[in-house]
Protein backbone atom coordinates (compact mmCIF):
# COMPACT_ATOMS: atom_id res chain seq x y z
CA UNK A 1 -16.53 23.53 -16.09
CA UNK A 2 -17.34 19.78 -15.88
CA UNK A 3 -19.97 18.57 -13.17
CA UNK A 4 -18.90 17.50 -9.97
CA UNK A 5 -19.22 13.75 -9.31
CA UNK A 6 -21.32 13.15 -6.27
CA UNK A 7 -20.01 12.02 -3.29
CA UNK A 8 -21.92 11.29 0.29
CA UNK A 9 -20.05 13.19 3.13
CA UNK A 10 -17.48 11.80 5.20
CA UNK A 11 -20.17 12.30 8.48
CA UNK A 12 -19.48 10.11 11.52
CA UNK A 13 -16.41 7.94 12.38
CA UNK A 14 -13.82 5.72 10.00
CA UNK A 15 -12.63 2.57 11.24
CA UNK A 16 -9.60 1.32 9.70
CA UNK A 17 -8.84 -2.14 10.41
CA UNK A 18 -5.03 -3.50 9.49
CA UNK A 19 -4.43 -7.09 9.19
CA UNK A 20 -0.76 -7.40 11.06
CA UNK A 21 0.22 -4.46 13.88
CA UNK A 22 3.64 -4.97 13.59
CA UNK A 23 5.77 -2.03 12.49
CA UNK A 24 3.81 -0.23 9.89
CA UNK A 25 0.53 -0.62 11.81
CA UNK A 26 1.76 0.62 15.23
CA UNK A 27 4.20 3.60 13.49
CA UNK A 28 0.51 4.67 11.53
CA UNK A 29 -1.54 4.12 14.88
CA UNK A 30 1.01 6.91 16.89
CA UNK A 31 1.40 8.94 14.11
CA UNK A 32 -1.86 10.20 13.67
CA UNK A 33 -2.66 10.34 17.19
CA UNK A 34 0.65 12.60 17.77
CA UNK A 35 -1.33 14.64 14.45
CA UNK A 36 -4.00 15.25 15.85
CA UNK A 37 -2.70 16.09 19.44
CA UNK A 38 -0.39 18.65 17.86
CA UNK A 39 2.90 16.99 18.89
CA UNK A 40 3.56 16.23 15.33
CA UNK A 41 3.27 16.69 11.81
CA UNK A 42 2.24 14.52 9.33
CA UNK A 43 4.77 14.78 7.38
CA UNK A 44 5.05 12.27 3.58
CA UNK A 45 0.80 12.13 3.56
CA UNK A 46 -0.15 13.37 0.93
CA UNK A 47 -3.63 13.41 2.46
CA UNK A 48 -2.90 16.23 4.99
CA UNK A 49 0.13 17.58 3.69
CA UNK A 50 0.02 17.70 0.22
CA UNK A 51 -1.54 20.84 -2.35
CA UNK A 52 -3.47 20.82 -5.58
CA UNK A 53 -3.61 23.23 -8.31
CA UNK A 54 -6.69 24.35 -9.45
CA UNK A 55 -7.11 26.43 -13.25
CA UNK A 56 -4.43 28.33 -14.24
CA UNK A 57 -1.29 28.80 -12.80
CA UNK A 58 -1.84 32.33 -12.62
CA UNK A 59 -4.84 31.42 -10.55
CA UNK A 60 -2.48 31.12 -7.52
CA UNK A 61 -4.82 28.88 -6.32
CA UNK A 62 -3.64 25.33 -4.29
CA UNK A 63 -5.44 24.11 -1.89
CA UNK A 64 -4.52 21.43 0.56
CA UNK A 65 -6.00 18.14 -0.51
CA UNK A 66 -8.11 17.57 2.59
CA UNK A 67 -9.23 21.13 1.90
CA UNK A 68 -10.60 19.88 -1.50
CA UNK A 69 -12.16 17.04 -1.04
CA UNK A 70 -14.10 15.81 1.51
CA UNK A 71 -11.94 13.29 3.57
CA UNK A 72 -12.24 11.91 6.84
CA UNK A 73 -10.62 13.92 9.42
CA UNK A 74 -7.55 12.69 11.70
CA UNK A 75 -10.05 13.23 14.91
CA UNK A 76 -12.77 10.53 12.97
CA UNK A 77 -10.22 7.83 12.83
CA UNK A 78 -10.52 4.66 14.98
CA UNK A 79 -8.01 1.88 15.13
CA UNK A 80 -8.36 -1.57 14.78
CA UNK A 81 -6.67 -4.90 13.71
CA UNK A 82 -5.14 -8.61 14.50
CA UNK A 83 -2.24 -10.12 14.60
CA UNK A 84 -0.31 -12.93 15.72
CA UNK A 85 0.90 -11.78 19.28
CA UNK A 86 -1.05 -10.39 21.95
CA UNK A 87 1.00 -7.76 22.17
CA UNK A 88 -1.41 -4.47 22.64
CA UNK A 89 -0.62 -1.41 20.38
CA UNK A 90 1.91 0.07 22.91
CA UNK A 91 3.92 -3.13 23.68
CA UNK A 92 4.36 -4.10 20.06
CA UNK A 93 5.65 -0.75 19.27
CA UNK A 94 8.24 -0.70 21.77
CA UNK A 95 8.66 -3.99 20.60
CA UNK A 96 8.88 -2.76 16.84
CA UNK A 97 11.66 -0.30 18.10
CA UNK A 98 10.60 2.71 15.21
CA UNK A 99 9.70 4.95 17.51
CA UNK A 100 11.52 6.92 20.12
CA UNK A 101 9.92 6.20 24.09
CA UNK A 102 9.28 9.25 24.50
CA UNK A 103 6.84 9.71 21.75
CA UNK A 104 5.07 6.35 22.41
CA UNK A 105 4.29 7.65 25.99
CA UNK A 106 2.87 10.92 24.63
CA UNK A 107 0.28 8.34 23.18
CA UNK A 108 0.75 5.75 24.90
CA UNK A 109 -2.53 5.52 26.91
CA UNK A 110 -4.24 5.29 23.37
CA UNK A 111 -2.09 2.92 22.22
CA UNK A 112 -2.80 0.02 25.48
CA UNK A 113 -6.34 0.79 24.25
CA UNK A 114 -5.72 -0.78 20.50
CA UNK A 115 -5.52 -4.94 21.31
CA UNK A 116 -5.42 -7.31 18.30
CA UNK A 117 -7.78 -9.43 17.54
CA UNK A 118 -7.10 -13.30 16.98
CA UNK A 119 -5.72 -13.82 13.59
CA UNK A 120 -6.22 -16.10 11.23
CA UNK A 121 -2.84 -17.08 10.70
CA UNK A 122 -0.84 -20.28 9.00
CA UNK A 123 3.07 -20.93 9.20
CA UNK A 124 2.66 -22.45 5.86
CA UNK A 125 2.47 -18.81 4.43
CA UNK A 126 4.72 -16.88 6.58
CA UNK A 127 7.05 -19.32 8.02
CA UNK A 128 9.43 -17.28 10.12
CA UNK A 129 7.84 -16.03 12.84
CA UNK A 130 7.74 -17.81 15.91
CA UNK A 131 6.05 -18.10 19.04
CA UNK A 132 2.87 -16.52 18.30
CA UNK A 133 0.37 -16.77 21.07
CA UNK A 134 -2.84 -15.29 19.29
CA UNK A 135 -4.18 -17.42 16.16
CA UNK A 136 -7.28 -18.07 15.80
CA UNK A 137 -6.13 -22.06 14.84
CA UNK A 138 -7.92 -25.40 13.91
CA UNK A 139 -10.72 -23.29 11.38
CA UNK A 140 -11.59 -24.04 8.15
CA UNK A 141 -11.88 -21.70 5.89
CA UNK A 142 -15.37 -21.13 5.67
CA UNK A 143 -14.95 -21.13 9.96
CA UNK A 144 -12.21 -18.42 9.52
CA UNK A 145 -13.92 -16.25 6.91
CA UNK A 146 -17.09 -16.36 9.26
CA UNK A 147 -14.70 -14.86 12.82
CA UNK A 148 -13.39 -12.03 10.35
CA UNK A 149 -16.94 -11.25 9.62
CA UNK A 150 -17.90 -11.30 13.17
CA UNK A 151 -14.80 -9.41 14.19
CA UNK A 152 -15.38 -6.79 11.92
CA UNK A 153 -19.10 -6.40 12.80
CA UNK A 154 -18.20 -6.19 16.98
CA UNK A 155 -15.26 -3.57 16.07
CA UNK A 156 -18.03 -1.46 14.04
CA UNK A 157 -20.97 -1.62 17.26
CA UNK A 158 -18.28 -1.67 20.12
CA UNK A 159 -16.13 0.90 18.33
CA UNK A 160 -19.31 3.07 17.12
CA UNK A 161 -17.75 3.72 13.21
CA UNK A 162 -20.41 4.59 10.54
CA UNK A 163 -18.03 3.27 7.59
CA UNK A 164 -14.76 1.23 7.69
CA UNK A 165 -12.08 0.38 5.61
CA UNK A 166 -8.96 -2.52 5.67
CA UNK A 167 -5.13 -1.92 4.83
CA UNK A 168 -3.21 -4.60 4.97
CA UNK A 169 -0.12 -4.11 7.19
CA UNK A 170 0.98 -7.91 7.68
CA UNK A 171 3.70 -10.11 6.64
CA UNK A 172 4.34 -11.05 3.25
CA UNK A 173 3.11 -14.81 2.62
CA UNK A 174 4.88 -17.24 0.39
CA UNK A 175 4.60 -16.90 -2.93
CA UNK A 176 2.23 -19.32 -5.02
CA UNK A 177 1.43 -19.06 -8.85
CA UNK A 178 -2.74 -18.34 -8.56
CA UNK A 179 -4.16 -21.33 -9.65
CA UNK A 180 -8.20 -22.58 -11.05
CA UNK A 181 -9.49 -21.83 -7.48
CA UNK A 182 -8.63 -17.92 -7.86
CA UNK A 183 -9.94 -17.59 -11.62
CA UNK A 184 -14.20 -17.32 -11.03
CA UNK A 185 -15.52 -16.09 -7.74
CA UNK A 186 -17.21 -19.47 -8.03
CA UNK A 187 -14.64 -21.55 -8.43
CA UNK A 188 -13.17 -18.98 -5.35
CA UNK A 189 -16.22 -19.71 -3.09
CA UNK A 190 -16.06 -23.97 -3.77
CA UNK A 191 -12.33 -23.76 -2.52
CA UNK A 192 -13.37 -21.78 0.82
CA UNK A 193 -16.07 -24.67 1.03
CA UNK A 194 -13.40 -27.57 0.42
CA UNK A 195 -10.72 -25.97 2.48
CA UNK A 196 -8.10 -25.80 -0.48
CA UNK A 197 -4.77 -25.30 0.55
CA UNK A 198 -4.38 -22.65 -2.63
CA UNK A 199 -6.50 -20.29 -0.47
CA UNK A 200 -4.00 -18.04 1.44
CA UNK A 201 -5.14 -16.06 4.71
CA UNK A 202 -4.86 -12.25 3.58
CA UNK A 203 -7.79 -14.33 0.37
CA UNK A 204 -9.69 -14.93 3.37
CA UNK A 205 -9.11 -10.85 5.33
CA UNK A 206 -9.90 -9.58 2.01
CA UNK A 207 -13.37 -12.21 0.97
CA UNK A 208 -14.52 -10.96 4.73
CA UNK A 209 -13.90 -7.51 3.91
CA UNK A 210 -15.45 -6.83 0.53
CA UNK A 211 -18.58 -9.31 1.80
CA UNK A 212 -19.39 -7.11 4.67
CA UNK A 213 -19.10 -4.24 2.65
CA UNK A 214 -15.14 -2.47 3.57
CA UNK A 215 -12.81 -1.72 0.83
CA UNK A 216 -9.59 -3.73 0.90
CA UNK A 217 -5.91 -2.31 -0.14
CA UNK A 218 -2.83 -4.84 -0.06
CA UNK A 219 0.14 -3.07 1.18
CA UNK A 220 2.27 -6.61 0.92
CA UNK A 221 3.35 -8.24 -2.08
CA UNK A 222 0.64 -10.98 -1.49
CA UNK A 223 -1.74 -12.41 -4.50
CA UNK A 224 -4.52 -10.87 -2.66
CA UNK A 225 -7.20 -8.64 -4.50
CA UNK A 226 -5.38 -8.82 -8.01
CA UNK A 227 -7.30 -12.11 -8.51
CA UNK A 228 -9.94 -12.10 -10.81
CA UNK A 229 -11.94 -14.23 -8.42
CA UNK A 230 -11.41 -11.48 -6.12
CA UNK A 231 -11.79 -8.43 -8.49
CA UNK A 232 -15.25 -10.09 -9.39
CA UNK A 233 -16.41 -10.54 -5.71
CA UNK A 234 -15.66 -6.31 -5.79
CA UNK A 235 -17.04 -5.42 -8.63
CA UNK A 236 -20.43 -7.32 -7.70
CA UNK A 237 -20.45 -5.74 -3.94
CA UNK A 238 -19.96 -2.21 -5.82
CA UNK A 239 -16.62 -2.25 -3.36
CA UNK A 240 -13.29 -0.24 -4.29
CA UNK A 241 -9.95 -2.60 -3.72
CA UNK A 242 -6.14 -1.46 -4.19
CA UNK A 243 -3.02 -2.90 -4.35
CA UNK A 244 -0.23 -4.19 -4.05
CA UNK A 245 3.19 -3.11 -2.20
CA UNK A 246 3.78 0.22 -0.01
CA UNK A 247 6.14 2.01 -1.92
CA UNK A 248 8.72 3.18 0.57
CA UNK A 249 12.14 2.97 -0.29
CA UNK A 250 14.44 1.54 -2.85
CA UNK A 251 11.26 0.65 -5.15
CA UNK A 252 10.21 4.64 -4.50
CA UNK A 253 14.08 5.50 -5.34
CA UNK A 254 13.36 3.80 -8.96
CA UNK A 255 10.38 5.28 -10.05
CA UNK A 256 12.04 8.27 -9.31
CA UNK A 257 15.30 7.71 -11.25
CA UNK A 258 13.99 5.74 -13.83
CA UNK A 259 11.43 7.87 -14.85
CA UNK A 260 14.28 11.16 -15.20
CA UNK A 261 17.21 8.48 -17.14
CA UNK A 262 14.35 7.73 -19.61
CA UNK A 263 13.32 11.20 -20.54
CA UNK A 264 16.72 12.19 -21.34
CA UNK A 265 17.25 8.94 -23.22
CA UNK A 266 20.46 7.76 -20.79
CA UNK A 267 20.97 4.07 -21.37
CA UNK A 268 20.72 1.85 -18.27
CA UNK A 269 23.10 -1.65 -19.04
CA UNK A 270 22.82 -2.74 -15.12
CA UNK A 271 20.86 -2.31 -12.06
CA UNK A 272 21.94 -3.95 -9.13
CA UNK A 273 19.78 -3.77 -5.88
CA UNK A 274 20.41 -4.98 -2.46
CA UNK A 275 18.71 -4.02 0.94
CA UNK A 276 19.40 -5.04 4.52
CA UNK A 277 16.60 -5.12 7.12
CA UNK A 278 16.13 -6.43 10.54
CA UNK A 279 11.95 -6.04 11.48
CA UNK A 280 9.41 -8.43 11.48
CA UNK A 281 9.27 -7.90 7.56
CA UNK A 282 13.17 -8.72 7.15
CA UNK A 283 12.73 -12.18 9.45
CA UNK A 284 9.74 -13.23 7.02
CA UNK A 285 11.56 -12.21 4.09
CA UNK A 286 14.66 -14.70 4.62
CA UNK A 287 12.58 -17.11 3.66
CA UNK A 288 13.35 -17.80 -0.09
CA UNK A 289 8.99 -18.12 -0.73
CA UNK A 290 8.57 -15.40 1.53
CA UNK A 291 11.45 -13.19 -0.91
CA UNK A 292 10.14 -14.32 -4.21
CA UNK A 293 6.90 -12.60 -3.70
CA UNK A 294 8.74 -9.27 -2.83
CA UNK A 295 11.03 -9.95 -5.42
CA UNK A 296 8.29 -10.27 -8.44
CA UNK A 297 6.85 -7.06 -7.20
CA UNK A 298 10.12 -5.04 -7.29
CA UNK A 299 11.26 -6.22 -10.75
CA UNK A 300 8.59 -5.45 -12.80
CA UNK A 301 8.71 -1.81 -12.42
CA UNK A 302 11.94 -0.81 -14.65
CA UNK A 303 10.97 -2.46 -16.82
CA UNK A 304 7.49 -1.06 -17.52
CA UNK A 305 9.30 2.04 -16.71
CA UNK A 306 12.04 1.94 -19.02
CA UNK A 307 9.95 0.16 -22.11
CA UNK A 308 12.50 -1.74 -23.47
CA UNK A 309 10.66 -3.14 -26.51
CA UNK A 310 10.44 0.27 -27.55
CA UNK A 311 14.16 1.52 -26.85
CA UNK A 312 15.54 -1.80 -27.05
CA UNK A 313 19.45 -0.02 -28.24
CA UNK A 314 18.85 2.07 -24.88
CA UNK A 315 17.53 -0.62 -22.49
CA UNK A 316 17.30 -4.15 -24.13
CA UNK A 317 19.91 -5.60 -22.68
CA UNK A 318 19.45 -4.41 -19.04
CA UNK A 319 20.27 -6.55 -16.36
CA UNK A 320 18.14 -5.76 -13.72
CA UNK A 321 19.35 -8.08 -10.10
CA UNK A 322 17.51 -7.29 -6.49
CA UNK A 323 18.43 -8.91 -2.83
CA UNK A 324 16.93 -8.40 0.52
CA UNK A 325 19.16 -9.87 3.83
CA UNK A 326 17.90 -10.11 7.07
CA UNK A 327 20.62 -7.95 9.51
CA UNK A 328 18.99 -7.84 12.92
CA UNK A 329 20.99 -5.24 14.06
CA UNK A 330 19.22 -2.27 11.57
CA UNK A 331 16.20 -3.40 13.08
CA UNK A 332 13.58 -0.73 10.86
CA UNK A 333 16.36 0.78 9.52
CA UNK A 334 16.63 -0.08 5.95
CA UNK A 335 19.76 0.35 4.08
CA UNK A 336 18.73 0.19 0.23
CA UNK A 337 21.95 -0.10 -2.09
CA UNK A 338 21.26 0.36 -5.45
CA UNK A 339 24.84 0.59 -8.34
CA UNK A 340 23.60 1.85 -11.78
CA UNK A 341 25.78 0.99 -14.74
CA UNK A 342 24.23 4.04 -17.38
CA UNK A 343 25.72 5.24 -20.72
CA UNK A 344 25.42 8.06 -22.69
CA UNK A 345 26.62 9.65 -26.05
CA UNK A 346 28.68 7.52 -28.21
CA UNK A 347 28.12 4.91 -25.73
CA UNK A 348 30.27 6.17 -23.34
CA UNK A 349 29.67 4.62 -19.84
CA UNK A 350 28.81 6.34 -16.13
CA UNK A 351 27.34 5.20 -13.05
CA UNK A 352 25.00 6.01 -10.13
CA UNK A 353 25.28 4.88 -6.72
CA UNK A 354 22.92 5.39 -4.32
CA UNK A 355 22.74 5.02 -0.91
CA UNK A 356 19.54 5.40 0.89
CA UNK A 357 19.44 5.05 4.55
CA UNK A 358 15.68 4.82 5.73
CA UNK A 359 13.34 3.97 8.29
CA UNK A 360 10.80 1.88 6.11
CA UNK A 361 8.14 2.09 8.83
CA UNK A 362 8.00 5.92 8.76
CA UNK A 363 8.08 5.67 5.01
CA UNK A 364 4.85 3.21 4.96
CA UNK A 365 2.87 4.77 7.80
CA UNK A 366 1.54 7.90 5.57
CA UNK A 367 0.85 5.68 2.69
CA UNK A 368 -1.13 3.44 4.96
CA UNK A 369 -2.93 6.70 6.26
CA UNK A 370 -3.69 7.86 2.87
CA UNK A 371 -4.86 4.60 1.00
CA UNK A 372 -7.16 4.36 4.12
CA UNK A 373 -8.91 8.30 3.37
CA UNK A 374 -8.81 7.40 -0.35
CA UNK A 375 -10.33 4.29 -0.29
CA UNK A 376 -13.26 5.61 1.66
CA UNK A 377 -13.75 8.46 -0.30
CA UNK A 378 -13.55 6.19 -3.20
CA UNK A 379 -16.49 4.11 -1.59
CA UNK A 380 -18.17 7.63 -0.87
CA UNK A 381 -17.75 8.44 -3.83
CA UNK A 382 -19.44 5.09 -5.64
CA UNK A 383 -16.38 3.39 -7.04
CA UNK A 384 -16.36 0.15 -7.60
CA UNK A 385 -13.46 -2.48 -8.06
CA UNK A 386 -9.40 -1.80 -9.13
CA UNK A 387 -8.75 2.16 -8.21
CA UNK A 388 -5.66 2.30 -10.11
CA UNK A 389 -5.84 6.06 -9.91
CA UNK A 390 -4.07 5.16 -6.30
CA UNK A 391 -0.87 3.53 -8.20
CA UNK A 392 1.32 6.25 -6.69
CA UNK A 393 1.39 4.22 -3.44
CA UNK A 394 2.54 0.86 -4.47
CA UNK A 395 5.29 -0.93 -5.89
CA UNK A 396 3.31 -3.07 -8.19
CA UNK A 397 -0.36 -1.21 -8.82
CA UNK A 398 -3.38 -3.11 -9.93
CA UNK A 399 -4.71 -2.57 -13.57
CA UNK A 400 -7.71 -3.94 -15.45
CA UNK A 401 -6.95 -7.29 -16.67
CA UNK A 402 -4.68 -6.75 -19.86
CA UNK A 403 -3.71 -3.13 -18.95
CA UNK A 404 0.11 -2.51 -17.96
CA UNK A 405 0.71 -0.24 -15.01
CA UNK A 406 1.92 2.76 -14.95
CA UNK A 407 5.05 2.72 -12.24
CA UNK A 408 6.68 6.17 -13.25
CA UNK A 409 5.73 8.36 -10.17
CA UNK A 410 5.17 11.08 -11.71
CA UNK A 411 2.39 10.16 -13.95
CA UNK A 412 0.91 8.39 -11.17
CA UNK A 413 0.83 11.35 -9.33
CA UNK A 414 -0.55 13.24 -12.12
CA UNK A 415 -3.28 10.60 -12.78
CA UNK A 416 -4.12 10.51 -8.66
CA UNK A 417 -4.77 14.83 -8.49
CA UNK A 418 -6.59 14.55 -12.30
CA UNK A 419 -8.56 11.96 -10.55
CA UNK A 420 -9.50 14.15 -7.57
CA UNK A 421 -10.56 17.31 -9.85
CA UNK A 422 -12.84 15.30 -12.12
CA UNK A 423 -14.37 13.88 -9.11
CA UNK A 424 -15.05 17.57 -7.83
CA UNK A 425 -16.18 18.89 -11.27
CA UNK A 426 -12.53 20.74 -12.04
CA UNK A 427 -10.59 21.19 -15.14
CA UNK A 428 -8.24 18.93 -15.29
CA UNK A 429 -4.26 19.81 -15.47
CA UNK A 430 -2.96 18.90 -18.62
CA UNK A 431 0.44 21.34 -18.17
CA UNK A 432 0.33 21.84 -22.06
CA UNK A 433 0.50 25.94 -21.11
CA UNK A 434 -0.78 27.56 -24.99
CA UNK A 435 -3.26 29.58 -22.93
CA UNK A 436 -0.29 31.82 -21.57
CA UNK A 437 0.95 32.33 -24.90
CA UNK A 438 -1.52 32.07 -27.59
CA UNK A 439 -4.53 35.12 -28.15
C-alpha cells in the first residue's frame, strides 16, 4: 500500500472570496446555504455528491469523496467577494433571475448579509456593463493591488476564517496576446510599479491573492494565472493556482462526445457551435474582445481531443466554427446548438444534432464549490503552483509550460480520483482487471 501524503486538517472556517457576484457567485452563495439547511441537495458537486472506488471492485467499497478526504465542510464555509454594483447577495440574485423567489427567501436573510466589496474594475476590459456604482476608481496599480490586500485581510479578522481561498466568478475581460510584462515575475512586478496598461484587473485579484497567501482558480477565460509571471509568483509563495473556464455546457457537451466519436474511430468533417445567452456574461460577451477570449478557450479542446496530427484521414480536415449571441430574453438560460457532420465506414456520412437547453449558472455553481474545497485541500495538502489534476472543471486547463492538456473528461476524471488516492496512500485505479482473471 503506498504512504499517505500528509495533509493538515481542514480545522476552523474557509473563506472563499469570488471576484464578480453576479450569477455564478450568488447561484453558489444559495446553494450551499439551502445544503446545508436541508432544503436542497447538492446536486453536479462532485465534492459532496460524488463516490470513489477504493481496491478491487469486488471490494464493494466507494466512499463519498468528502468521506475520503478531509474537506472543508458546507457548515465551515463563509462568503465573500466584490463586484461592480452594490447590489448585496440577495438583490443581485433576484437581479440575476436563476433562482426561483421562493428559494432566495429560504436564504435570504444570509444572503443581505454577503455585500461586495469595491472592485477594482476598468471598462477597458469588460466594456459592456454599465452603470456600475461600486469601483474602487482613480488607483494605480500598485494602489489597487494594496485595497485587495487589505480587503482580504479585514474579510479574514471580521469574518473569523483560519484559511481562504479565491474563485473567480467575474466577467470575462478583453482579450490581449500576454506580452514582456507577463513573462518574469520581475518584469510582472516593474509593470504594477509603472502602471502598464498590459496589466488586466483579475492580474491584479490574483498578484493579491497568491501574495497574501490564498490559492487562486480562474473560472473565466481571462489570461490570468496561466502566465508564467504569475505561475512563478505561485510557485515561490508554495501557493496552488487553477484554471481557466467553468466547464458547464456546450464545452462539457464536447468533451463528452468527442472523447466517445474518437474511440470508435467515427470521423468528424464539421462542428458547428452556436449559443444564445442573456446574463451579465452574454452582455459582456457581445463585445467582439470580450468573445475572442471565450472563443480561444472553446476551440482548442477538439482538437487536443480529437488529435488530428495523428488521425489526420479521420479528423484533418475538420472544420471546427463556435458563436455566442446575446438574447436577453433567455436571461441564464443557455441554449447551446451544436450540428455534427461525422462519417463512418467507406466514408459514408451521418450527423449529430444536439440541443442542450441549460441554466449555465446552476451548471457553474458546483464547480465553483468544488474548485474552492480542492484548492484548499491542495494548499493543506502542500501543493504548490498549476494543479492540473483539477482539469475536469475547465474548458481550457492549465499545464506545465510545454505540456498539452488533457480535455477528454473522462481521463480528467480519472486523473482527479487517482490524484485523491495517492494523496491518501491508496492504490491507484488503473481498470486493467488481470487480477479477476489471472491465478
Amino acid at each position: 500500500m503506498p504512504n499517505a501524503h500528509p495533509i493538515a486538517p481542514a480545522t476552523g472556517k474557509l473563506g472563499v472570496l469570488t471576484p464578480g457576484m453576479g450569477a455564478v457567485a450568488t447561484t453558489l452563495y444559495a446553494g450551499v446555504m439551502a445544503a446545508r439547511n436541508g432544503h436542497a441537495a447538492p446536486i453536479g458537486s462532485l465534492t459532496q455528491m460524488g463516490h470513489i472506488r477504493l481496491g478491487k471492485r469486488t471490494d464493494a467499497n466507494s466512499p463519498l469523496i468528502r468521506d475520503f478526504v478531509p474537506l472543508a465542510g458546507l457548515d465551515d464555509l463563509e462568503f465573500g467577494g466584490w463586484d461592480p454594483y452594490t447590489d448585496d447577495a440577495y438583490a443581485a440574485a433576484m437581479k440575476a433571475g436563476v433562482l426561483r423567489p421562493e428559494h432566495l427567501e429560504a436564504v435570504g436573510e444570509d444572503l443581505r448579509l454577503i455585500t461586495p466589496m469595491p472592485a477594482v474594475f476598468s471598462p477597458r476590459w469588460v466594456s459592456r456593463l454599465e452603470g456600475v456604482d461600486n469601483v474602487a476608481s482613480g488607483l494605480s496599480h500598485l494602489e489597487a493591488v494594496e485595497k485587495l490586500v487589505e480587503d482580504i485581510e479585514r474579510f479574514r479578522l471580521t469574518r473569523g476564517v483560519d484559511r481562504l481561498v479565491m474563485v473567480w466568478t467575474g466577467s470575462t475581460e478583453a482579450y490581449r496576446t500576454p506580452t514582456t510584462v507577463h513573462t518574469t515575475l520581475a518584469d510582472f512586478e516593474r509593470g504594477l510599479a509603472a502602471n502598464d496598461p498590459e496589466i488586466a484587473p483579475s492580474q491584479l485579484y490574483a498578484y493579491a491573492a497568491l501574495t497574501s497567501g490564498v490559492p487562486f482558480a480562474n473560472g473565466a477565460p481571462n489570461n490570468t494565472v496561466d502566465l508564467p509571471a504569475i505561475v512563478e509568483l505561485a510557485e515561490r509563495e508554495g501557493i496552488p493556482i487553477a484554471g481557466k473556464d467553468f466547464k458547464t455546457g456546450q464545452t462539457l457537451m464536447k468533451t463528452i462526445i468527442a472523447p466517445g466519436l474518437k474511440a470508435r474511430a467515427l470521423g468528424v468533417k464539421g462542428w458547428y457551435s452556436t449559443n444564445i445567452l442573456g446574463n451579465r456574461d452574454g452582455e459582456v460577451l457581445d463585445d467582439p474582445e470580450n468573445f475572442r477570449s471565450k472563443e480561444v478557450s472553446k476551440l482548442g479542446v477538439l482538437e487536443q481531443i480529437l488529435q488530428p496530427e495523428l488521425y489526420p484521414e479521420l479528423y484533418g480536415d475538420l472544420y471546427h466554427l463556435v458563436r455566442i449571441n446575446y438574447y436577453p430574453p433567455r436571461g441564464d438560460d443557455k441554449e447551446g446548438w451544436d450540428n455534427i457532420d461525422i462519417f463512418g465506414w467507406l466514408g459514408y456520412p451521418m450527423q449529430i444534432k444536439v440541443d442542450f437547453l441549460c441554466k449555465d449558472s446552476i451548471l457553474a455553481a458546483p464547480l465553483a464549490l468544488d474548485l474552492a474545497l480542492f484548492m484548499d485541500l491542495a494548499a493543506r495538502a502542500g501543493k504548490r503552483g498549476v494543479q492540473e489534476w483539477l482539469s475536469f472543471y475547465f474548458k481550457s486547463p492549465q499545464t506545465a509550460p510545454g505540456l498539452y492538456p488533457e480535455n477528454d473528461i473522462f481521463i480528467q476524471q480519472k486523473k482527479l480520483k487517482n490524484t485523491l488516492r495517492h494523496w491518501m496512500g491508496q492504490e491507484l485505479i488503473t481498470h486493467l482487471g488481470n487480477e479477476y482473471y489471472e491465478g
